[in-house]
C-alpha atoms as a PDB file:
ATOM      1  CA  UNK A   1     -34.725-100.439  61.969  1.00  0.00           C
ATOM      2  CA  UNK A   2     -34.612-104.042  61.249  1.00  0.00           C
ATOM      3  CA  UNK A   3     -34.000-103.751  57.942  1.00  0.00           C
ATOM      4  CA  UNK A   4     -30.608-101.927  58.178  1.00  0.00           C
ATOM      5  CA  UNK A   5     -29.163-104.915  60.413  1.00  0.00           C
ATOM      6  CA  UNK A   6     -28.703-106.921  57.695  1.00  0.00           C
ATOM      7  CA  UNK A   7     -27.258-103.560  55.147  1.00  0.00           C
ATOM      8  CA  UNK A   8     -24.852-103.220  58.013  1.00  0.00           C
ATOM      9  CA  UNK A   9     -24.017-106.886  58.097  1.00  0.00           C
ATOM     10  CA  UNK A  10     -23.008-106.697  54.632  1.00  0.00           C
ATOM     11  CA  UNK A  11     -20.660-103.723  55.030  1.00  0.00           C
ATOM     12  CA  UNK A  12     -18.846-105.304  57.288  1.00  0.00           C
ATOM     13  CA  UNK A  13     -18.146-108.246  54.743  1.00  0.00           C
ATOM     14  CA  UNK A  14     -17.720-105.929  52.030  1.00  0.00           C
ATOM     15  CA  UNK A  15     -14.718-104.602  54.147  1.00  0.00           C
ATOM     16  CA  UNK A  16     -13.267-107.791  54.550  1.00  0.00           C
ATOM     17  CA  UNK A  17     -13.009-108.568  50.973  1.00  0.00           C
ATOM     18  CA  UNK A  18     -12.046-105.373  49.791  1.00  0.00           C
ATOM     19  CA  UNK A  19      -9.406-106.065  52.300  1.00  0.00           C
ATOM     20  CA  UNK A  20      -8.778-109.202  50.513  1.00  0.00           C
ATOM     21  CA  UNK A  21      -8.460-107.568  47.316  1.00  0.00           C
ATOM     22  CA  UNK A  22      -6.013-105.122  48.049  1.00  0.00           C
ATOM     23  CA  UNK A  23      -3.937-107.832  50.140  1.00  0.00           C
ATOM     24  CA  UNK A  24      -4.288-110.024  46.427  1.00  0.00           C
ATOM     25  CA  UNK A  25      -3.554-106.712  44.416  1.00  0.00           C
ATOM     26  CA  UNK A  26      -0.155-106.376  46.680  1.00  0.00           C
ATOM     27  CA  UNK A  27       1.036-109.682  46.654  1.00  0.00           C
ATOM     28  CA  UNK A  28       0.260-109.522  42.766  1.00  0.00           C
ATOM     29  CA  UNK A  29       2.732-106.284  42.592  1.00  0.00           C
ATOM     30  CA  UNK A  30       5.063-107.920  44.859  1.00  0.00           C
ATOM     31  CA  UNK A  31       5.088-110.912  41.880  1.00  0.00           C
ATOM     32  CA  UNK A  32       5.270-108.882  39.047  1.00  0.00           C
ATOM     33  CA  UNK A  33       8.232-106.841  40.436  1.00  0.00           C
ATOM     34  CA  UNK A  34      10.465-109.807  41.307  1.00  0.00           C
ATOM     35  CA  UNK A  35       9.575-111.899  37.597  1.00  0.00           C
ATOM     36  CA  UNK A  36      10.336-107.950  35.945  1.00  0.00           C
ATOM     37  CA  UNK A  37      13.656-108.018  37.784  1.00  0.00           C
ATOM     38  CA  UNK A  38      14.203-111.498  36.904  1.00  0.00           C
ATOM     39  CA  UNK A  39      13.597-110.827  33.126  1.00  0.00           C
ATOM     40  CA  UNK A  40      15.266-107.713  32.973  1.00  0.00           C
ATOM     41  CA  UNK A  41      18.848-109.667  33.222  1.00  0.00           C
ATOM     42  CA  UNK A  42      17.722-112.314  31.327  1.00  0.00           C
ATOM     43  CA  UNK A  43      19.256-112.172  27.360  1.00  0.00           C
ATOM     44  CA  UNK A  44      17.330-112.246  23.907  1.00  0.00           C
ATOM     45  CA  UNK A  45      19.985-112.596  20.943  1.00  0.00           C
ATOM     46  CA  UNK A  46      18.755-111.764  17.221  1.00  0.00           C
ATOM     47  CA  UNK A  47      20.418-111.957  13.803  1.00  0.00           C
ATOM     48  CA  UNK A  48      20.263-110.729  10.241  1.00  0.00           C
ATOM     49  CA  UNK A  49      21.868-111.399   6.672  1.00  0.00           C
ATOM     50  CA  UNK A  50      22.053-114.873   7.374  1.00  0.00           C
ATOM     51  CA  UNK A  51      24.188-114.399  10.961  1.00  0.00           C
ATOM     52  CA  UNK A  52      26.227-111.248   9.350  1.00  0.00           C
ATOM     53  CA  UNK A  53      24.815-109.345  11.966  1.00  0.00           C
ATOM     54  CA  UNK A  54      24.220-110.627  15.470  1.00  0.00           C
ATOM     55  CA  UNK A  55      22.689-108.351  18.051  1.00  0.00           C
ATOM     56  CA  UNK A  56      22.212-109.208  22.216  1.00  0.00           C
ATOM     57  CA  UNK A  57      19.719-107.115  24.066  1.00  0.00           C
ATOM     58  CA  UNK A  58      18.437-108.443  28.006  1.00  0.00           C
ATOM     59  CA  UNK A  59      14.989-107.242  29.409  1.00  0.00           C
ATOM     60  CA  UNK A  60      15.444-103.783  29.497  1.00  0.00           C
ATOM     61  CA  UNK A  61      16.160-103.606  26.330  1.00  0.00           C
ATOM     62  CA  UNK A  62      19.456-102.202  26.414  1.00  0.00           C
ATOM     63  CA  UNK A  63      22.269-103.562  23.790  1.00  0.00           C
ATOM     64  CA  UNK A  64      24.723-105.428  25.284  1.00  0.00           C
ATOM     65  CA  UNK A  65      26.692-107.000  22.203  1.00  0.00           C
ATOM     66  CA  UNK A  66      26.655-106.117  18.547  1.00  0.00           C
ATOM     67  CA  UNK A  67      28.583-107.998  16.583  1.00  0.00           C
ATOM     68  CA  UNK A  68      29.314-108.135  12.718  1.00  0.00           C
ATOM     69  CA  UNK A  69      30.732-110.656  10.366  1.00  0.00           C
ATOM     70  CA  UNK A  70      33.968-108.583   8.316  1.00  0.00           C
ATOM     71  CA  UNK A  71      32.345-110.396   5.273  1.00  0.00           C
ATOM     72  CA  UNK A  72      29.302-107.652   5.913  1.00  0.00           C
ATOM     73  CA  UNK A  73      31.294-104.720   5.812  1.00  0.00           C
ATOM     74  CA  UNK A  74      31.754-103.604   1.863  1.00  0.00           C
ATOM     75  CA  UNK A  75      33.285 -99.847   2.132  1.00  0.00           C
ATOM     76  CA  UNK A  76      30.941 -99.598  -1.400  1.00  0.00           C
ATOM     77  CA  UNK A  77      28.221-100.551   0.584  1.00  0.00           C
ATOM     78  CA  UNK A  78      27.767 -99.281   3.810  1.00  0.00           C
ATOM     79  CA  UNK A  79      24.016 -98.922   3.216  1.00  0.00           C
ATOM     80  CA  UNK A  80      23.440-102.530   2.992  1.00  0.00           C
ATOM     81  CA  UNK A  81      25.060-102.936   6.771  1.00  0.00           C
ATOM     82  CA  UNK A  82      23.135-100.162   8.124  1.00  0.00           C
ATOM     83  CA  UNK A  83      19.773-102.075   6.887  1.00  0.00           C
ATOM     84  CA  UNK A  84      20.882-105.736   8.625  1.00  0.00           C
ATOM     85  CA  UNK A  85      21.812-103.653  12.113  1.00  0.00           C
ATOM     86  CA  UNK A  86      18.660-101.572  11.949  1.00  0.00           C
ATOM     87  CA  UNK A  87      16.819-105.091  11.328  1.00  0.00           C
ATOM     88  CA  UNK A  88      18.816-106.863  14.458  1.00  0.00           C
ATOM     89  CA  UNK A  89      18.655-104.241  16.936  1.00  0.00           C
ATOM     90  CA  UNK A  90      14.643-104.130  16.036  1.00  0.00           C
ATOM     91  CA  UNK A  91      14.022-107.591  16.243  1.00  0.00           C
ATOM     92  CA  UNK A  92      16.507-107.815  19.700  1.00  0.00           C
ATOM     93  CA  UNK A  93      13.788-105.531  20.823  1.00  0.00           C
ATOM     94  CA  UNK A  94      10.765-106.616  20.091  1.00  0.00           C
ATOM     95  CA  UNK A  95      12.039-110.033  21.563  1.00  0.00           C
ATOM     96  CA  UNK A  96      12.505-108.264  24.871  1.00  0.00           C
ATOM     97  CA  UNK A  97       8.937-106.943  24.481  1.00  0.00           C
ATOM     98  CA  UNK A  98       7.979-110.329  24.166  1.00  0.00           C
ATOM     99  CA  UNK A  99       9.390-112.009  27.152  1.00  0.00           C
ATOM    100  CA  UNK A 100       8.488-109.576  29.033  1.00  0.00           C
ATOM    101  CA  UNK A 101       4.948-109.112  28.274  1.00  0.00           C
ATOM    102  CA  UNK A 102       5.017-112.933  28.464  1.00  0.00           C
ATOM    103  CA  UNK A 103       6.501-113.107  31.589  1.00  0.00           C
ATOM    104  CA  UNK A 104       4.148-110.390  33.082  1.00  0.00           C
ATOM    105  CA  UNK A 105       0.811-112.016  31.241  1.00  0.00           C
ATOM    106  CA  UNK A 106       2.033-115.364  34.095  1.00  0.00           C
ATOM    107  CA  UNK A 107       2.002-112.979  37.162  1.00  0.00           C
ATOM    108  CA  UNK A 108      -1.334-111.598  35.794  1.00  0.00           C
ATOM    109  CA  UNK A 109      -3.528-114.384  34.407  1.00  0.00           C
ATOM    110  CA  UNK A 110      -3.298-112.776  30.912  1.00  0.00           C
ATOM    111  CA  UNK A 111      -4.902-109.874  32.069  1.00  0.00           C
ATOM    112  CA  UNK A 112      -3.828-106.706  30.289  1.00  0.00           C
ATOM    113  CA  UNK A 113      -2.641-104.272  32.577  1.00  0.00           C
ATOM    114  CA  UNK A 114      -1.408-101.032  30.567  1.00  0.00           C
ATOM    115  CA  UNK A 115       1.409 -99.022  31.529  1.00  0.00           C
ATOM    116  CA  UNK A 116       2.474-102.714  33.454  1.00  0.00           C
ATOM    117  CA  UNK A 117       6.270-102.188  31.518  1.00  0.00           C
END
């Protein structure tokens, strides 16, 4: 019977830091909600053709401005304009993806959680 004192001893501090892991797991969520909410109003602004195009997109990476130089728009060549939104709005949003994985990666340690955003 001895021999299951000390098995029973360590139980009782593997409780105790399992506790402590799910209290550090919580207050790690509780982080990484309030810096997601923080980043989500923050803004990301991106550009193309030379500032012809200027796109602003915040952490959720909704649009918020688009603006365009009249010198882009050519009636002849409505292609062309097309290409330099396609290449703002894309770049707006990658940006976002950026700050926020780079604001999550600060919570976490650099630990890659997936599905974290």
């Amino acid at each position: 019977m001895g021999k299951y004192k000390g098995f029973a001893g360590a139980g009782m501090n593997t409780n105790k830091n399992m506790n402590n892991v799910i209290k550090q797991a919580q207050k790690m969520q509780e982080e990484m909600e309030k810096v997601q909410e923080e980043l989500e109003e923050k803004t990301v602004e991106a550009t193309s053709g030379g500032g012809a195009v200027t796109v602003t997109a915040n952490g959720k990476k909704e649009i918020l401005t688009l603006k365009i130089s009249p010198d882009a728009v050519d009636p002849d060549d409505v292609e062309t304009l097309e290409d330099l939104i396609m290449v703002a709005v894309n770049d707006a949003i990658k940006q976002a993806d950026d700050m926020m994985a780079e604001g999550m990666s600060a919570v976490t340690g650099g630990i890659n959680i997936p599905g974290l955003f």
